[in-house]
Protein backbone atom coordinates (compact mmCIF):
# COMPACT_ATOMS: atom_id res chain seq x y z
CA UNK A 1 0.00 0.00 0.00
CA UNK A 2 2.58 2.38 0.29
CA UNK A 3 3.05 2.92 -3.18
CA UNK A 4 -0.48 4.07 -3.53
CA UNK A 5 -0.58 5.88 -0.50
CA UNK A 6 2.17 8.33 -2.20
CA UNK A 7 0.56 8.89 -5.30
CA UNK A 8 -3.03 9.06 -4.05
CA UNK A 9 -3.10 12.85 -4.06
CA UNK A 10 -1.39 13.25 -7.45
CA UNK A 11 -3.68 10.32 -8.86
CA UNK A 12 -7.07 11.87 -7.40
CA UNK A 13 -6.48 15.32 -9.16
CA UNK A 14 -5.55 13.61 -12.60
CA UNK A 15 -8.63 11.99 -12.14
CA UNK A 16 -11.16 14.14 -12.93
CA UNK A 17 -9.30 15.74 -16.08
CA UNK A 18 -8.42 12.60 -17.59
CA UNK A 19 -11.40 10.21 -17.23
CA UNK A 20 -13.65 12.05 -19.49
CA UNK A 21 -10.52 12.31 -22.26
CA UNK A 22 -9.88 8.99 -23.09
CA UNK A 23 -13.37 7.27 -24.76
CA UNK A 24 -12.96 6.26 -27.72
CA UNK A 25 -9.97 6.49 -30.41
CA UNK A 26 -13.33 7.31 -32.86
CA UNK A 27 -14.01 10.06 -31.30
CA UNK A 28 -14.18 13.10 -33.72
CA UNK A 29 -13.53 15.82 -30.84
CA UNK A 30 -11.08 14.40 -28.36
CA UNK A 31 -10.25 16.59 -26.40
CA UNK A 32 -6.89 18.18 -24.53
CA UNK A 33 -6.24 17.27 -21.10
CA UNK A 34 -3.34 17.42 -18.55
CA UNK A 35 -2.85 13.56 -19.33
CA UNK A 36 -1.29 14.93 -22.80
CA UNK A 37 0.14 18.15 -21.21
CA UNK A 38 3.95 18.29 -21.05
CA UNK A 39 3.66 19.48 -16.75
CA UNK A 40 2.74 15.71 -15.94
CA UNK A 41 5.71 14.96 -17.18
CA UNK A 42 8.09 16.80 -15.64
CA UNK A 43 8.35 15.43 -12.23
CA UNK A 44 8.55 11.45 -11.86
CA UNK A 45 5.81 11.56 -9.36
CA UNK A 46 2.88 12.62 -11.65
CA UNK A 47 4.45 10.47 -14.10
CA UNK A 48 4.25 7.63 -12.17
CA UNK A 49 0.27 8.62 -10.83
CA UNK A 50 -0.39 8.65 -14.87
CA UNK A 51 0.79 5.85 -14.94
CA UNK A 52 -1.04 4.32 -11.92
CA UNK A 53 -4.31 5.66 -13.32
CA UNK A 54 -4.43 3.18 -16.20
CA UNK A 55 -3.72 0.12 -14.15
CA UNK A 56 -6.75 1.60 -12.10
CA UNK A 57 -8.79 2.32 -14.77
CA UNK A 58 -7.96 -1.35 -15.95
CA UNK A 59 -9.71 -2.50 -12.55
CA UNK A 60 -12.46 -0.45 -13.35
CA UNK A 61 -13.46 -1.31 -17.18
CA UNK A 62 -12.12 -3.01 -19.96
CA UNK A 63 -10.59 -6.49 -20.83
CA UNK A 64 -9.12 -6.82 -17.81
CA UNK A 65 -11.62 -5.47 -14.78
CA UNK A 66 -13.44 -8.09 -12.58
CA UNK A 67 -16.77 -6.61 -13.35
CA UNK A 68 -19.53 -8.18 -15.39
CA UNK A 69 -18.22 -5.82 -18.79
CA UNK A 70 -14.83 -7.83 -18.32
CA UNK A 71 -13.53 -10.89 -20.40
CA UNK A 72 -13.57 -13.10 -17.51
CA UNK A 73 -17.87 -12.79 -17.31
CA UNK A 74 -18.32 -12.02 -21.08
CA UNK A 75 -16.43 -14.65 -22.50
CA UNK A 76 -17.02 -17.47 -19.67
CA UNK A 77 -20.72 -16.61 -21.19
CA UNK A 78 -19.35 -16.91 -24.76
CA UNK A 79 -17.52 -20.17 -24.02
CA UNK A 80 -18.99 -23.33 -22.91
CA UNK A 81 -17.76 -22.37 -19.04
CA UNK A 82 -21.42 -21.02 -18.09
CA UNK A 83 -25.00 -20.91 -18.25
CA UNK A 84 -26.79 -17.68 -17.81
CA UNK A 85 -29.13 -16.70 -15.51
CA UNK A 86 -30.48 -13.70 -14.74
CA UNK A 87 -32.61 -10.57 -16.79
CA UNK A 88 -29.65 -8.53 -18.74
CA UNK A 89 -30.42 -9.38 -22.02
CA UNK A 90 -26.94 -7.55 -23.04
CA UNK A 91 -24.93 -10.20 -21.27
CA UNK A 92 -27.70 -12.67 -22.30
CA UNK A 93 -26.63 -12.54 -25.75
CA UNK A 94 -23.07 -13.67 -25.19
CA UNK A 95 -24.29 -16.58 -23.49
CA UNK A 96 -27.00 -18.02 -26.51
CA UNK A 97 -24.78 -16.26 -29.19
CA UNK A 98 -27.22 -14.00 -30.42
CA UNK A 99 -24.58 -10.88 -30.17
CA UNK A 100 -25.41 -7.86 -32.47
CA UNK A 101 -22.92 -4.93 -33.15
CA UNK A 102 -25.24 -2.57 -31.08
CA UNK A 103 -24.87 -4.80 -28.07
CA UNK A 104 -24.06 -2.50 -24.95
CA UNK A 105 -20.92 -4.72 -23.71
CA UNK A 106 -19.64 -4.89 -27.05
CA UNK A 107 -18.85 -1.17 -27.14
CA UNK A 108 -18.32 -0.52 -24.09
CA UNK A 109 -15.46 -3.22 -24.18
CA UNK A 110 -13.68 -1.86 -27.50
CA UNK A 111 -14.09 2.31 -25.74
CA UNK A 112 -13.03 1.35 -22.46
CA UNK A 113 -10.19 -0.60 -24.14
CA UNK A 114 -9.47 1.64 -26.43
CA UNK A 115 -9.71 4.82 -24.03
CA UNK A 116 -7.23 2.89 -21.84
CA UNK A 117 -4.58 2.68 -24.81
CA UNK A 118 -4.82 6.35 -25.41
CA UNK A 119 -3.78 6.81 -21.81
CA UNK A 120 -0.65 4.69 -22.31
CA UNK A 121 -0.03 6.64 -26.22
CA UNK A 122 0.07 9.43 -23.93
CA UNK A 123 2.38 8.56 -21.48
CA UNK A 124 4.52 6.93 -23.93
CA UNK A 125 4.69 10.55 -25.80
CA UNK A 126 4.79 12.09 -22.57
CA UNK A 127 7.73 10.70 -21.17
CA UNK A 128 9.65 10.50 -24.54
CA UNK A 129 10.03 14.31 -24.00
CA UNK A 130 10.43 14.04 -20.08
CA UNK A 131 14.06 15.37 -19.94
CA UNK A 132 13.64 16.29 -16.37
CA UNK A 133 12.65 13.03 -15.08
CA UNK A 134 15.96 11.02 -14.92
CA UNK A 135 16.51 8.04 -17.60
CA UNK A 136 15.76 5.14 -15.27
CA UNK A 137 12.48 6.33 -14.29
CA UNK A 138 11.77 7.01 -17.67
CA UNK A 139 12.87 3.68 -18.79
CA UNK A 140 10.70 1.90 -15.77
CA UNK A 141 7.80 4.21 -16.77
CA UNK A 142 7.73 3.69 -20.89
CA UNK A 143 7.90 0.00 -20.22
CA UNK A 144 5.11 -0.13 -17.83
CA UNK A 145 3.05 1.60 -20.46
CA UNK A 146 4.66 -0.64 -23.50
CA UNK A 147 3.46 -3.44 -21.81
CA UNK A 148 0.19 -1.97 -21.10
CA UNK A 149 -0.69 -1.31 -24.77
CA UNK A 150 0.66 -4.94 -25.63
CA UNK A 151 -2.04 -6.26 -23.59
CA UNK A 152 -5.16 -4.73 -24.36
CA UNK A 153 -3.98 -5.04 -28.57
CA UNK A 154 -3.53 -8.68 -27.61
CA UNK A 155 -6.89 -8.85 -26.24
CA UNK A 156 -8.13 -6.93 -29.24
CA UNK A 157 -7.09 -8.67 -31.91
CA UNK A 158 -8.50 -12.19 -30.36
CA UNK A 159 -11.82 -11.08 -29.44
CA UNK A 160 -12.25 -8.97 -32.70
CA UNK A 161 -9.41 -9.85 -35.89
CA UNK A 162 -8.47 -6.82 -37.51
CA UNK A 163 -8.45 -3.91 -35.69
CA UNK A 164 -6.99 -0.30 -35.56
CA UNK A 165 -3.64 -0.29 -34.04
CA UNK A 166 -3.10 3.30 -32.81
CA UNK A 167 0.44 4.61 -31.30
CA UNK A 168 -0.27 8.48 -31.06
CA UNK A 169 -2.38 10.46 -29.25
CA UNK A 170 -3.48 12.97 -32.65
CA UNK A 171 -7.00 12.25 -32.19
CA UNK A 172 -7.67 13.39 -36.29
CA UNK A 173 -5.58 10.23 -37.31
CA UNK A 174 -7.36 7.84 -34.32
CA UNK A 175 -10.48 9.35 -36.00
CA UNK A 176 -9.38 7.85 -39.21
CA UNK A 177 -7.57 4.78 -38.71
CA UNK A 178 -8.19 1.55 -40.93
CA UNK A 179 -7.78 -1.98 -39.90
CA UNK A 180 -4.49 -3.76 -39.40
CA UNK A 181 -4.29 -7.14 -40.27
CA UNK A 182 -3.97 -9.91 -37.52
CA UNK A 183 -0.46 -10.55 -38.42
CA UNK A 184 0.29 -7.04 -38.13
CA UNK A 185 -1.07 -6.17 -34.82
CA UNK A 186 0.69 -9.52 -33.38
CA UNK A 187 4.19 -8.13 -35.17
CA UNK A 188 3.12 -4.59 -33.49
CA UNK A 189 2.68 -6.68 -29.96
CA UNK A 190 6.08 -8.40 -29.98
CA UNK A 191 7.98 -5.59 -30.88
CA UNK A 192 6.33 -3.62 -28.03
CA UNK A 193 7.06 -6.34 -25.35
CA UNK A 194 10.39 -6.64 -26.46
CA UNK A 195 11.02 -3.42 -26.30
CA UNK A 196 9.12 -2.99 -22.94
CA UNK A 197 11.24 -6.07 -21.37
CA UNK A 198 14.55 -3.72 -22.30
CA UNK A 199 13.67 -1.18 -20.42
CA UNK A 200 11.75 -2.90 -17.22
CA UNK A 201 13.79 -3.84 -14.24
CA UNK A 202 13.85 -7.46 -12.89
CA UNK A 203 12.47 -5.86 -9.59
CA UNK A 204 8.84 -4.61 -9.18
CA UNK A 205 8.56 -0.87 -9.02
CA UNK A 206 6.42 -1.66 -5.79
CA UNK A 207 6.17 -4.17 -2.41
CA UNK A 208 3.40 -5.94 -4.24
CA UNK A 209 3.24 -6.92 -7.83
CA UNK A 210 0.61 -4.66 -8.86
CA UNK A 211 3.04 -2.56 -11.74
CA UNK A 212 4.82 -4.89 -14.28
CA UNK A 213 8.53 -5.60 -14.31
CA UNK A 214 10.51 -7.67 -16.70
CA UNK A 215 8.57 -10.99 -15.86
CA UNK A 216 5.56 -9.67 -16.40
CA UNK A 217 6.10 -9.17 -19.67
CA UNK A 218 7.83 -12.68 -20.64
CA UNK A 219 4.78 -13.63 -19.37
CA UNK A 220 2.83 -12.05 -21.81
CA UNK A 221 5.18 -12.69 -24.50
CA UNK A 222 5.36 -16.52 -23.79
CA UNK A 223 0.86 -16.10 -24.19
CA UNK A 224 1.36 -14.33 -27.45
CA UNK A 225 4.08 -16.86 -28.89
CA UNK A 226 2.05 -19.37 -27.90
CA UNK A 227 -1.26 -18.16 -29.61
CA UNK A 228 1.08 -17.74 -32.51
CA UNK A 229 2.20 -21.48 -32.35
CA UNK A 230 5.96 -20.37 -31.90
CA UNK A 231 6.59 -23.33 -29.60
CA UNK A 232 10.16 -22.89 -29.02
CA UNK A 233 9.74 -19.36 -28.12
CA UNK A 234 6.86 -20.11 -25.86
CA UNK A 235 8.75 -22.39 -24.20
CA UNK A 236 11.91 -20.29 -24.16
CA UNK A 237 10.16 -17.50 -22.53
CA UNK A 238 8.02 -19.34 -20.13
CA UNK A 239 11.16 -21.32 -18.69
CA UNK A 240 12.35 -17.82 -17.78
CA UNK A 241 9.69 -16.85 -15.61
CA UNK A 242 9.49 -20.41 -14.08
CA UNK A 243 12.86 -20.71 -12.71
CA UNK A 244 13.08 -17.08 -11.50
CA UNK A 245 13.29 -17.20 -7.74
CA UNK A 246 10.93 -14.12 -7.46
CA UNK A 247 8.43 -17.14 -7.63
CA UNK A 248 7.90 -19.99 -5.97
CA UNK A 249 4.85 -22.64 -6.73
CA UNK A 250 2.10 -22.73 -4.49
CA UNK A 251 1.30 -26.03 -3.51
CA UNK A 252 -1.66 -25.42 -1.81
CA UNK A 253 -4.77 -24.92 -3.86
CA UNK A 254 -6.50 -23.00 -1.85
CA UNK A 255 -4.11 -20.29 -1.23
CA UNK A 256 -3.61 -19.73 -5.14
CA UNK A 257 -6.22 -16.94 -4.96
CA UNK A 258 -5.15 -14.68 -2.12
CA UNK A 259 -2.72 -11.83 -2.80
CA UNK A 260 0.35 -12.67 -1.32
CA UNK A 261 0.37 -16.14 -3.17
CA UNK A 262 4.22 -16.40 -4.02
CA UNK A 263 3.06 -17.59 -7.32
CA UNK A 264 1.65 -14.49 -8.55
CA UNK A 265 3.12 -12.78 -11.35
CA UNK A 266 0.85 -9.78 -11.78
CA UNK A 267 -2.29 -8.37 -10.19
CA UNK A 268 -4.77 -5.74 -10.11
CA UNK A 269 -5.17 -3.75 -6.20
CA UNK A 270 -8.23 -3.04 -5.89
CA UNK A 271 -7.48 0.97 -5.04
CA UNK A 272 -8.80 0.94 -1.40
CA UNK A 273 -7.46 -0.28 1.71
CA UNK A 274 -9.73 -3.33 2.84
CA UNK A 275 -11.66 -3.79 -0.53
CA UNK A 276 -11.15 -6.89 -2.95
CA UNK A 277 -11.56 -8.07 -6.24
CA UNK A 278 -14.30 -7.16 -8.14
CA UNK A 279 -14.56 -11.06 -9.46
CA UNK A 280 -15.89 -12.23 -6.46
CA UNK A 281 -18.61 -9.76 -6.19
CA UNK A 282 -19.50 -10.45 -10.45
CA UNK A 283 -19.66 -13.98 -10.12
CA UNK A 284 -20.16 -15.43 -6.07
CA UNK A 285 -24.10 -16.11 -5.07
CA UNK A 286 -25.61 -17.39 -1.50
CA UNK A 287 -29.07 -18.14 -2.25
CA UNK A 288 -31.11 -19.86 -5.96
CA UNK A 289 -32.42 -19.30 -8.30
CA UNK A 290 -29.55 -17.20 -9.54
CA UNK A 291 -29.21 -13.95 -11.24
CA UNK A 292 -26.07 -14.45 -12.22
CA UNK A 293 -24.27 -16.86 -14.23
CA UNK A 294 -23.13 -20.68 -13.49
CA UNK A 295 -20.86 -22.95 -14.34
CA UNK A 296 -22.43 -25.07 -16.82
CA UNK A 297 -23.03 -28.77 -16.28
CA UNK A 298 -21.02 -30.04 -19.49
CA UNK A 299 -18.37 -28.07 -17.86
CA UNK A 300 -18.57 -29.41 -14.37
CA UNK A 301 -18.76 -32.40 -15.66
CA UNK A 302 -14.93 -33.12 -16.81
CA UNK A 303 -13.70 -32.56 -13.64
CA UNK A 304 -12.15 -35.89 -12.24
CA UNK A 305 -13.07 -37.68 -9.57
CA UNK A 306 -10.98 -36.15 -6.65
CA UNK A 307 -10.29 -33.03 -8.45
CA UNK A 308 -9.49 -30.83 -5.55
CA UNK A 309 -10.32 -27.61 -8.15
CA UNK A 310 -13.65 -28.51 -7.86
CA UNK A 311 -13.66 -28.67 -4.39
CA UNK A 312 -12.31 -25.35 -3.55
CA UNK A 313 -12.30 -23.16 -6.34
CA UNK A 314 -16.23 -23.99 -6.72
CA UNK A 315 -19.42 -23.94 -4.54
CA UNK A 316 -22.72 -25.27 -5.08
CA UNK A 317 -25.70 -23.55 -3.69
CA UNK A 318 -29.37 -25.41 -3.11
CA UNK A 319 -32.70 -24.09 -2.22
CA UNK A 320 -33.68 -27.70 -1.73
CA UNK A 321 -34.95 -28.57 -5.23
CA UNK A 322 -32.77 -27.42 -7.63
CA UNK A 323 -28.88 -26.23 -7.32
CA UNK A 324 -26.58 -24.55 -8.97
CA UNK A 325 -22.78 -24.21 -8.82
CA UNK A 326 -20.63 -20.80 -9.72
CA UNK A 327 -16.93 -20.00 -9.51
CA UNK A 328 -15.28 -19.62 -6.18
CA UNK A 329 -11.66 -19.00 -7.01
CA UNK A 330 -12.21 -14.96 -5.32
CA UNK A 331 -14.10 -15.24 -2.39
CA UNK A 332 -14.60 -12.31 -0.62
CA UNK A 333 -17.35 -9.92 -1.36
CA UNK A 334 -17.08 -7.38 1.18
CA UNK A 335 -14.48 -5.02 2.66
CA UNK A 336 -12.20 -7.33 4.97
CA UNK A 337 -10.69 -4.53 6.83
CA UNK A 338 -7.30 -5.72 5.03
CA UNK A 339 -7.86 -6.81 1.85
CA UNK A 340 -7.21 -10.28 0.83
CA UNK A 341 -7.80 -10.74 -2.86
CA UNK A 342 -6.92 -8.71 -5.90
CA UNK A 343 -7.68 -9.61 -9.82
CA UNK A 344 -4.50 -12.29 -10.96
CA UNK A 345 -3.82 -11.54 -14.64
CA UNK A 346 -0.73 -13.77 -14.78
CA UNK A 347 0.39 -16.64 -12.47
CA UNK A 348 3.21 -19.53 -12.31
CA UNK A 349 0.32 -21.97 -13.63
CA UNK A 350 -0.24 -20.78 -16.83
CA UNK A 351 3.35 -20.89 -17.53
CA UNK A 352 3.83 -24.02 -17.08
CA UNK A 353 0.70 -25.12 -18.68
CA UNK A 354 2.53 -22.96 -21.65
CA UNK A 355 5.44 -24.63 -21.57
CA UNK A 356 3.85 -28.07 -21.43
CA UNK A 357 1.91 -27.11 -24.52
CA UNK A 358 5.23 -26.12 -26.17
CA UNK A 359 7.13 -29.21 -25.60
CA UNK A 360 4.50 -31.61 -26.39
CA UNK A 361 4.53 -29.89 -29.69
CA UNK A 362 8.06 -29.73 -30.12
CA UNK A 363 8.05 -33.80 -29.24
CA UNK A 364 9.58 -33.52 -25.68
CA UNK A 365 7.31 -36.07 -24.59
CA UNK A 366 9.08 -36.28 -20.44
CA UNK A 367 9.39 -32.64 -20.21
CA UNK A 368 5.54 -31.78 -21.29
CA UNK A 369 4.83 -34.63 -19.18
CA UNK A 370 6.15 -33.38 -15.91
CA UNK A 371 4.97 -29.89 -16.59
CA UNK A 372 1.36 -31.45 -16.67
CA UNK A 373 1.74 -33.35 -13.79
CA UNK A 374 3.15 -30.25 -11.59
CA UNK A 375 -0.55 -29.17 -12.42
CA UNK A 376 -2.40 -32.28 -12.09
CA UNK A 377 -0.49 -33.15 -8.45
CA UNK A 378 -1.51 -30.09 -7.00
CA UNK A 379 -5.09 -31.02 -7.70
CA UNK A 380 -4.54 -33.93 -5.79
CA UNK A 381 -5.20 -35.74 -9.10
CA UNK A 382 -2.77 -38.82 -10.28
CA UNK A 383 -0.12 -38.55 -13.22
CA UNK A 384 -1.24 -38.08 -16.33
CA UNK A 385 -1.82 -41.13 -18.78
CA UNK A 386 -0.78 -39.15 -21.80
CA UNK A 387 2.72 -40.82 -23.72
CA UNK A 388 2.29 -39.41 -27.00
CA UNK A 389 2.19 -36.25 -28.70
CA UNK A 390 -1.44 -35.84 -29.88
CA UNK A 391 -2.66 -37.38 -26.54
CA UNK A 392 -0.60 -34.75 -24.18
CA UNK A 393 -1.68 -31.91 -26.14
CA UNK A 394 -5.08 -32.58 -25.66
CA UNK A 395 -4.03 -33.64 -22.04
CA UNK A 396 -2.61 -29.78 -21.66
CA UNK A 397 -6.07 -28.54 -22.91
CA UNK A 398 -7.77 -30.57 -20.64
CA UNK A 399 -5.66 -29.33 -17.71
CA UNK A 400 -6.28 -25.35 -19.02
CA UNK A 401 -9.81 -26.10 -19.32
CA UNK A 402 -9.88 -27.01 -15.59
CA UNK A 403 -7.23 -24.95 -14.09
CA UNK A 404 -7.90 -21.37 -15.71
CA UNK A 405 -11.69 -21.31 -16.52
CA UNK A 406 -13.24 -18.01 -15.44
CA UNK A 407 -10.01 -16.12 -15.76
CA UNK A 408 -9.93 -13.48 -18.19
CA UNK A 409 -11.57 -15.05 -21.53
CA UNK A 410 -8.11 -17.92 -21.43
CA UNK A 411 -10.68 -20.40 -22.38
CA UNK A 412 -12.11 -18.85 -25.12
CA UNK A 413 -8.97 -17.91 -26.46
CA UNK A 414 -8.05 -21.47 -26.12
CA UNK A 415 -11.29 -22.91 -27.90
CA UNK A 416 -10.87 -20.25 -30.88
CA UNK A 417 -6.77 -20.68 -31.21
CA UNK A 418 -7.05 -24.51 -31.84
CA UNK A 419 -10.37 -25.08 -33.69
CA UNK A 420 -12.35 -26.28 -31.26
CA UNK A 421 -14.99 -23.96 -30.78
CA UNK A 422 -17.44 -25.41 -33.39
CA UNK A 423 -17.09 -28.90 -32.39
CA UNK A 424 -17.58 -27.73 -29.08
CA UNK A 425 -20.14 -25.19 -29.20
CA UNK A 426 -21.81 -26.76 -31.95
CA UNK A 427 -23.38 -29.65 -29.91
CA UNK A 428 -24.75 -27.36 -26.90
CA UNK A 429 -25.31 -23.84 -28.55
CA UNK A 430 -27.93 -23.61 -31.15
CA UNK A 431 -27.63 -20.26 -32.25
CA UNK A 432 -23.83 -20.39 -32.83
CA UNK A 433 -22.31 -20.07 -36.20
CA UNK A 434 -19.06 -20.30 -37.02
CA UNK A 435 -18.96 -16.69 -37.99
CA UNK A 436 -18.75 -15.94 -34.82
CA UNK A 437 -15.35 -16.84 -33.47
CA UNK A 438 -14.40 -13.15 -34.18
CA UNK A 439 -16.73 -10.77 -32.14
CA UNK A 440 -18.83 -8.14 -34.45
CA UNK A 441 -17.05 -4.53 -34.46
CA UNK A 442 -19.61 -1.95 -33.10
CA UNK A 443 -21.72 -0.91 -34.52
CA UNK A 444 -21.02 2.80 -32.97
CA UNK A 445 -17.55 3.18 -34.44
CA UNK A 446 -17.93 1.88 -37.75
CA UNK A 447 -20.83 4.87 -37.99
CA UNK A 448 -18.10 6.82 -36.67
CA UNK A 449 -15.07 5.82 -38.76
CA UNK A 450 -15.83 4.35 -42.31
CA UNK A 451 -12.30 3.34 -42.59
CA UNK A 452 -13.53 0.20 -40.57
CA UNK A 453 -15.79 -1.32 -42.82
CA UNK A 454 -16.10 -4.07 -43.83
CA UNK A 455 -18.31 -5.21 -40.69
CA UNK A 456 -16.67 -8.62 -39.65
CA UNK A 457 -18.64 -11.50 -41.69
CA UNK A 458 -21.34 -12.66 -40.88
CA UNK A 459 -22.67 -9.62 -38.29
């Protein structure tokens, strides 16, 4: 907390001039604010409360946030991970694929996004004319926002395919933009991690690892190598964060989920002393029927027998005749007094579930082996069976399916990236097409910017 306790003051009166700036790169009239101005950038501490402000604003909306508008609630809908309940016929839609390019999450996801990557364009400009603030703060600073702008592009481009990739802040070329290709905006990703993991320290900027530093990023890069089917550089870079000794593997499941888990790469606070992450209050129910989503049956279904996932990082709630089961990773839906929880965005799992992948594919049939088994052991589930290559890659799905569902859209990303989202979705969804493993642009911005037309097929 001390971290935020210094920049609180700085943070709260950049607040109100920059929240309003930031909508939507479509915008015809953006307008000016301090975020842009050249006196936030002349002393390292308003710097840094820029920067702060788009992790925070990252909590709030977007990709990333907790909330019902984030990935991990709109595309557990869109996957097979849950059945909805409830009345919002927004959120509704992502659940019985019925999505139209007017649909209120849709564009509030691509201007919250989007408003969150003009932040970072301006820091980025900001601080490349920051002669005042001394080079390593500078360097610690860019790379924060680098990163930043790798991740929400990353999350673009596999919810949507071609999108605008905007570096500047010049809100008559944002207003103009036209698509890049797929290949283009993954190109654009790398060569912003890489360049973000150059100037990031191995250290965290703070006590807790709520800024990136240089594993954060590898971590990120090992995702996006992987997506690309890179295997040896998605193994490469997911063996570095493994054997650094800033983390350790947590070998008690239920402990993964609480902040000071030493196998936490990178996390969201959640701003204010006491408070928690906002995934526990989105998805966690005490009484039936519902209004919110469950877990869906076909999902809770392949856990094993013994699966000690199931056990903790679910809960199943009766009223006596019918029951119904929803995500329990986050817990805690109140203000604990000192908070407990905060969003995970990266942890050691996933790498090694990355690196598993990676092997298998490369033919190290041992090495993808044990990396599966580190998983599978802490779930107090037996060795896997798996001795040949096919068969352990669709062991390391199987062990993603049950170790990351409900965490930021990972398995959608995972049904689209290997094919398996018709065969899947196919035999339980009857309104989904295969159109539709690329989201529909909104509808709002392509009114706004012709430049982004064609609509994606099929919308």
């Amino acid at each position: 907390m001390k971290y935020f306790n210094q920049i609180t003051v700085k943070t709260t009166l950049l607040l109100a001039l920059i929240l309003t700036s930031c909508d939507s790169f479509t915008e015809v009239d953006m307008p000016q604010s301090q975020l842009t101005g050249t006196s936030v950038f002349t002393d390292v501490s308003t710097a840094t409360a820029a920067v702060a402000d788009i992790y925070a604003r990252m909590r709030e909306g977007g990709v990333a946030t907790g909330t019902a508008s984030g990935l991990s609630s709109l595309m557990s809908n869109y996957s097979d991970e849950f059945t909805f309940f409830g009345t919002n016929t927004d959120l509704e839609s992502f659940n019985r694929h019925t999505l139209v390019p007017s649909n209120y999450y849709l564009s509030n996801l691509w201007n919250t996004t989007y408003g969150q990557i003009y932040a970072a364009n301006a820091v980025i400009e900001g601080l490349e004319k920051a002669t005042a603030i001394k080079e390593i703060d500078r360097n610690t600073l860019k790379g924060e926002a680098l990163f930043i702008r790798a991740y929400l592009y990353f999350n673009l481009v596999n919810l949507f395919g071609d999108i605008p990739y905007a570096t500047t802040t010049d809100y008559a070329t944002n207003a103009t933009l036209f698509k890049a290709t797929v290949e283009q905006v993954n190109q654009k990703i790398i060569d912003d991690l890489l360049l973000s993991e150059k100037l990031l320290p191995e250290n965290y900027p703070t006590e807790e690892r709520v800024r990136a530093n240089k594993s954060v990023v590898i971590a990120l890069l090992a995702r996006v190598y992987l997506y690309n089917e890179e295997w040896e550089q998605a193994a490469l870079q997911a063996e570095k964060v493994i054997v650094n000794p800033l983390y350790r593997w947590e070998e008690n499941p239920a402990t993964v989920f609480l902040k000071n888990s030493p196998s936490i790469i990178f996390s969201l606070h959640p701003g204010i002393a006491g408070l928690n992450t906002k995934d526990a209050r989105t998805f966690v129910f005490s009484s039936g029927p519902p209004s919110k989503s469950v877990l869906s049956n076909a999902f809770l279904n392949n856990f094993e027998t013994g699966d000690l996932r199931k056990k903790l990082w679910t809960r199943t709630i009766t009223n006596g005749t019918n029951s119904w089961t929803h995500t329990y990773k986050y817990k805690k839906t109140t203000n604990t007094g000192t908070s407990q929880e905060y969003t995970i965005l990266f942890r050691l799992a996933e790498q090694y579930l990355i690196r598993a992948e990676a092997r298998a594919q490369l033919g190290n049939i041992l090495g993808a082996q044990q990396d599966v088994n580190k998983i599978r052991n802490r779930a107090g589930l037996a060795n896997t069976t798996a001795t040949t290559q096919v068969s352990l890659v669709v062991a390391v799905l199987q062990e993603r399916k049950m170790e990351l569902f409900t965490e930021q859209g990972l398995r959608w990303f995972d049904l689209k990236r290997t094919g398996l989202a018709n065969s899947i979705l196919e035999a339980t969804q009857p309104n989904w097409k295969s159109n539709q493993i690329i989201l529909p642009l909104p509808e709002s911005e392509l009114l706004l910017n012709n430049n982004l037309l064609p609509q994606n097929t099929g919308y």
